[in-house]
C-alpha atoms as a PDB file:
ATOM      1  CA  UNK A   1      55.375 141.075 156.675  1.00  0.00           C
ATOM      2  CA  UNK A   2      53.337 137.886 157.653  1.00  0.00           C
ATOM      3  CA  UNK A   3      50.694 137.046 154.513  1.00  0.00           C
ATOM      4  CA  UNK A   4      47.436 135.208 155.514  1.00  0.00           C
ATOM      5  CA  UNK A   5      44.581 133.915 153.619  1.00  0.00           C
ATOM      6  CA  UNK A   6      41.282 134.192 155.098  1.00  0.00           C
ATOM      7  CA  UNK A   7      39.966 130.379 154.599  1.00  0.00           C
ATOM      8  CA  UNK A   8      36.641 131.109 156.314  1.00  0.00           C
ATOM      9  CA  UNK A   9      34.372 132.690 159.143  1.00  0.00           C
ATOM     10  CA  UNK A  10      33.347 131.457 161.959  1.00  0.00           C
ATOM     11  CA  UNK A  11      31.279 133.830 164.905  1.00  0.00           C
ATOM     12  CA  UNK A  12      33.559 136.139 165.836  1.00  0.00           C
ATOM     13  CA  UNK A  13      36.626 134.690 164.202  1.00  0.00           C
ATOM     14  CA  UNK A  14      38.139 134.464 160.868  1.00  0.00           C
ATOM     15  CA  UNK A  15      40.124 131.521 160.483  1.00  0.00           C
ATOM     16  CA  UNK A  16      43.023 131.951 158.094  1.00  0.00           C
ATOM     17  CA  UNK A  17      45.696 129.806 156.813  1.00  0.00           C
ATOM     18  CA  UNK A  18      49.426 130.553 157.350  1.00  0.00           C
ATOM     19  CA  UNK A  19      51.670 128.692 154.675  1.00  0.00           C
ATOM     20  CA  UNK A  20      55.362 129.615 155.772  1.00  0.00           C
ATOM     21  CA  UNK A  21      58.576 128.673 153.713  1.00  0.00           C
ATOM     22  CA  UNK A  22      59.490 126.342 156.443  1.00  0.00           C
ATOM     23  CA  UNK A  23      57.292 123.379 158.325  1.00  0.00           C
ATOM     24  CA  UNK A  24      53.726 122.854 157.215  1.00  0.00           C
ATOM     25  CA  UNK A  25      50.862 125.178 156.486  1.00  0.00           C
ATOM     26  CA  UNK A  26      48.362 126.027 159.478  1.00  0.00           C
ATOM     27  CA  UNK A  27      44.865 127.743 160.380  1.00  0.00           C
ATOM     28  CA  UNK A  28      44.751 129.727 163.225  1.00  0.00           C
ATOM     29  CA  UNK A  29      42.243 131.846 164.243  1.00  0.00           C
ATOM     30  CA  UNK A  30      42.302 136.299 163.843  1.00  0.00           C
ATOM     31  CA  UNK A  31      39.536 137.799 165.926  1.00  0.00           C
ATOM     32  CA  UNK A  32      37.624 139.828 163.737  1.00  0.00           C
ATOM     33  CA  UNK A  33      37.693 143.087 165.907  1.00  0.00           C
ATOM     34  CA  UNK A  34      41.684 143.091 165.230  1.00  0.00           C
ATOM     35  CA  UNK A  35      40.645 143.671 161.440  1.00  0.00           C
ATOM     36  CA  UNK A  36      39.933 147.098 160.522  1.00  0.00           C
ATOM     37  CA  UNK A  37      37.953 146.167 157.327  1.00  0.00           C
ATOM     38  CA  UNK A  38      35.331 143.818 156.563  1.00  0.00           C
ATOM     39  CA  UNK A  39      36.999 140.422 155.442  1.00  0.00           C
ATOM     40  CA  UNK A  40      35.710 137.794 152.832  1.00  0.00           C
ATOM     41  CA  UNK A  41      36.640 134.145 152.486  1.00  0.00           C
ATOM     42  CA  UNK A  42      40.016 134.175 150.082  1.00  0.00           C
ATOM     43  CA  UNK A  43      40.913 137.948 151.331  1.00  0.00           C
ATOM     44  CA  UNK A  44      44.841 137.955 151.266  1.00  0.00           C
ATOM     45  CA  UNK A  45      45.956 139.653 154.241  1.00  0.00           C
ATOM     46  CA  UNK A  46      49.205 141.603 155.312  1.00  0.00           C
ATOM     47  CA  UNK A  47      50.097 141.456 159.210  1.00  0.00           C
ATOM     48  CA  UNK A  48      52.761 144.379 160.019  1.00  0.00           C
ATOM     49  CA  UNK A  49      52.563 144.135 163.584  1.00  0.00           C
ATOM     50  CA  UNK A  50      51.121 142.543 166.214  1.00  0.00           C
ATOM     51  CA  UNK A  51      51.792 143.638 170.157  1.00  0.00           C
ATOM     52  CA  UNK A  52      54.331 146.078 168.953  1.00  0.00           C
ATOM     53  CA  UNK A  53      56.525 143.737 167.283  1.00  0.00           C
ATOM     54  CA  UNK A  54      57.318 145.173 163.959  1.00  0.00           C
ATOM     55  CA  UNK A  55      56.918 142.656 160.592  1.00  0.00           C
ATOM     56  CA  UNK A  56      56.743 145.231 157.852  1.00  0.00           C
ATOM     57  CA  UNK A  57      59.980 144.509 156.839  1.00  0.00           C
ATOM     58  CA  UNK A  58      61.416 140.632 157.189  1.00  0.00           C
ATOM     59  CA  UNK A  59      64.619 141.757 155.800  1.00  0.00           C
ATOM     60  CA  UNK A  60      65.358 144.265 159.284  1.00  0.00           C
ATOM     61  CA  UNK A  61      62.965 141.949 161.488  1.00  0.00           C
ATOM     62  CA  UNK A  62      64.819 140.719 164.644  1.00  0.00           C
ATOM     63  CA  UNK A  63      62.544 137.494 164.686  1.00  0.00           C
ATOM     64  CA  UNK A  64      63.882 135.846 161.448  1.00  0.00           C
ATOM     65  CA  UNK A  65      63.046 132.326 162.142  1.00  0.00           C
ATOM     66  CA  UNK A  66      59.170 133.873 161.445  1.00  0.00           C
ATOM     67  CA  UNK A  67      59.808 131.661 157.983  1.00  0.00           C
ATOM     68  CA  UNK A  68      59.392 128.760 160.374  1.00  0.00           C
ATOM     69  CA  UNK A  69      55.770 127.346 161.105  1.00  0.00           C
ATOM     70  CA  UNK A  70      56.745 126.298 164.621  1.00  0.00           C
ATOM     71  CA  UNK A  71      58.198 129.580 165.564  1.00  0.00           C
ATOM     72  CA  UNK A  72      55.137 131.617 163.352  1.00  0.00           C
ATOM     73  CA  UNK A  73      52.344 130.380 165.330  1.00  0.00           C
ATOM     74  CA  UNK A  74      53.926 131.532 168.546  1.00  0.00           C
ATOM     75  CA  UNK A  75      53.950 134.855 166.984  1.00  0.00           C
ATOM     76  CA  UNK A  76      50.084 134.956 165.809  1.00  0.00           C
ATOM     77  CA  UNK A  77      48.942 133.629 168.634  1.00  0.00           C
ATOM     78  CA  UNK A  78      47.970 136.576 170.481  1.00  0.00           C
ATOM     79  CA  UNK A  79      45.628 137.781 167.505  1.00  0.00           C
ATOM     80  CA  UNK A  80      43.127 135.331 168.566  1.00  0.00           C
ATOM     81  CA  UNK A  81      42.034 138.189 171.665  1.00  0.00           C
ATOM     82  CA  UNK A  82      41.964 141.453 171.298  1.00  0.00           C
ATOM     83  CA  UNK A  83      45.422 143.065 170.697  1.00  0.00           C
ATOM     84  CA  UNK A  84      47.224 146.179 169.056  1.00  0.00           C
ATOM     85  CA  UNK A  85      48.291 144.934 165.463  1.00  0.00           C
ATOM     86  CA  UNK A  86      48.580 146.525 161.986  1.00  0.00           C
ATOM     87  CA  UNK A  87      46.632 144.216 159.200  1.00  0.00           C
ATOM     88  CA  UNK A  88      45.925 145.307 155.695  1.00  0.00           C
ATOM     89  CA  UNK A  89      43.600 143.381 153.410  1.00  0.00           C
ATOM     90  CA  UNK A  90      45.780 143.274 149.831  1.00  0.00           C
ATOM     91  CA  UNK A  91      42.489 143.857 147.517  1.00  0.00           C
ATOM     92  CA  UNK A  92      44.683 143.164 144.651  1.00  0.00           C
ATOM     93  CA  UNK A  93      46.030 139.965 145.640  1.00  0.00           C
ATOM     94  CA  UNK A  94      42.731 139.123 146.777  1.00  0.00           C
ATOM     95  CA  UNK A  95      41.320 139.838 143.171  1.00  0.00           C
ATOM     96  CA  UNK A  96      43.953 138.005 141.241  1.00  0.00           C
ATOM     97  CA  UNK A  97      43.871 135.008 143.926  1.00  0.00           C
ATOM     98  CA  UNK A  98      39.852 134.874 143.368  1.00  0.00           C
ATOM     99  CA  UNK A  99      40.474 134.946 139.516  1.00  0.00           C
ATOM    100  CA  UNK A 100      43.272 132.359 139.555  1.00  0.00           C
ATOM    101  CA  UNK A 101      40.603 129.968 141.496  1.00  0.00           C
ATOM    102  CA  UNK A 102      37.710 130.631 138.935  1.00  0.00           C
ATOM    103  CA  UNK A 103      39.947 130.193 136.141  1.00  0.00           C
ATOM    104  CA  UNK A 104      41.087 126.418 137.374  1.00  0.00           C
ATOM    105  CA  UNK A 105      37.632 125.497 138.569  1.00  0.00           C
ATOM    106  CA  UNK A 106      36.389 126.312 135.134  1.00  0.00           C
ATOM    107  CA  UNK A 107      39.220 124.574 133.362  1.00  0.00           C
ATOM    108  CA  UNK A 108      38.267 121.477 135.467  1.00  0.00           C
ATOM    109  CA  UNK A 109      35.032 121.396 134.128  1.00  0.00           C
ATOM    110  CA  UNK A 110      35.950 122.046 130.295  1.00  0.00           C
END
């Protein structure tokens, strides 16, 4: 599985933010139609597949080198057009993330 963080929106885009184990963190863009829910800035998302290529499960996942950024952006590439994918928002990681955030911005102000 491929997690994303929705960092904003833009028109028809969301712009999210890939941070793989390997090479440095990226944004690229997920065309909104490709989501089957509504998304929010700091939604965590889970990408399964895109184009047919199965990434539910990293351990059984031909494409290993997915961990590296170089090799990761080839592979979310194609979800800036329209394209056959699989994405879930994770509403609980997306809850906790939010509260982790409003928990530090509050401790920098104490």
């Amino acid at each position: 599985m491929i997690t994303a963080i929705i960092d904003r929106i833009e028109g028809n885009y969301a712009v999210a933010e890939f941070s793989p184990p390997i090479g440095q963190a990226f944004f690229s863009d997920i065309l909104l139609d490709n989501l089957q829910e509504k998304v929010s800035e700091g939604d965590v998302l889970h990408i399964f597949e895109i184009n047919g290529i199965d990434f539910s499960n990293q351990s059984a996942c031909m494409y290993k080198d997915i961990t590296r950024a170089d090799v990761l952006k080839k592979f979310v590439e194609p979800l800036k057009s329209n394209c056959p994918c699989k994405i879930e928002i994770s509403h609980s990681e997306s809850r906790e993330r939010s509260s982790k955030v409003k928990s530090m911005i509050s401790d920098l102000f104490k």
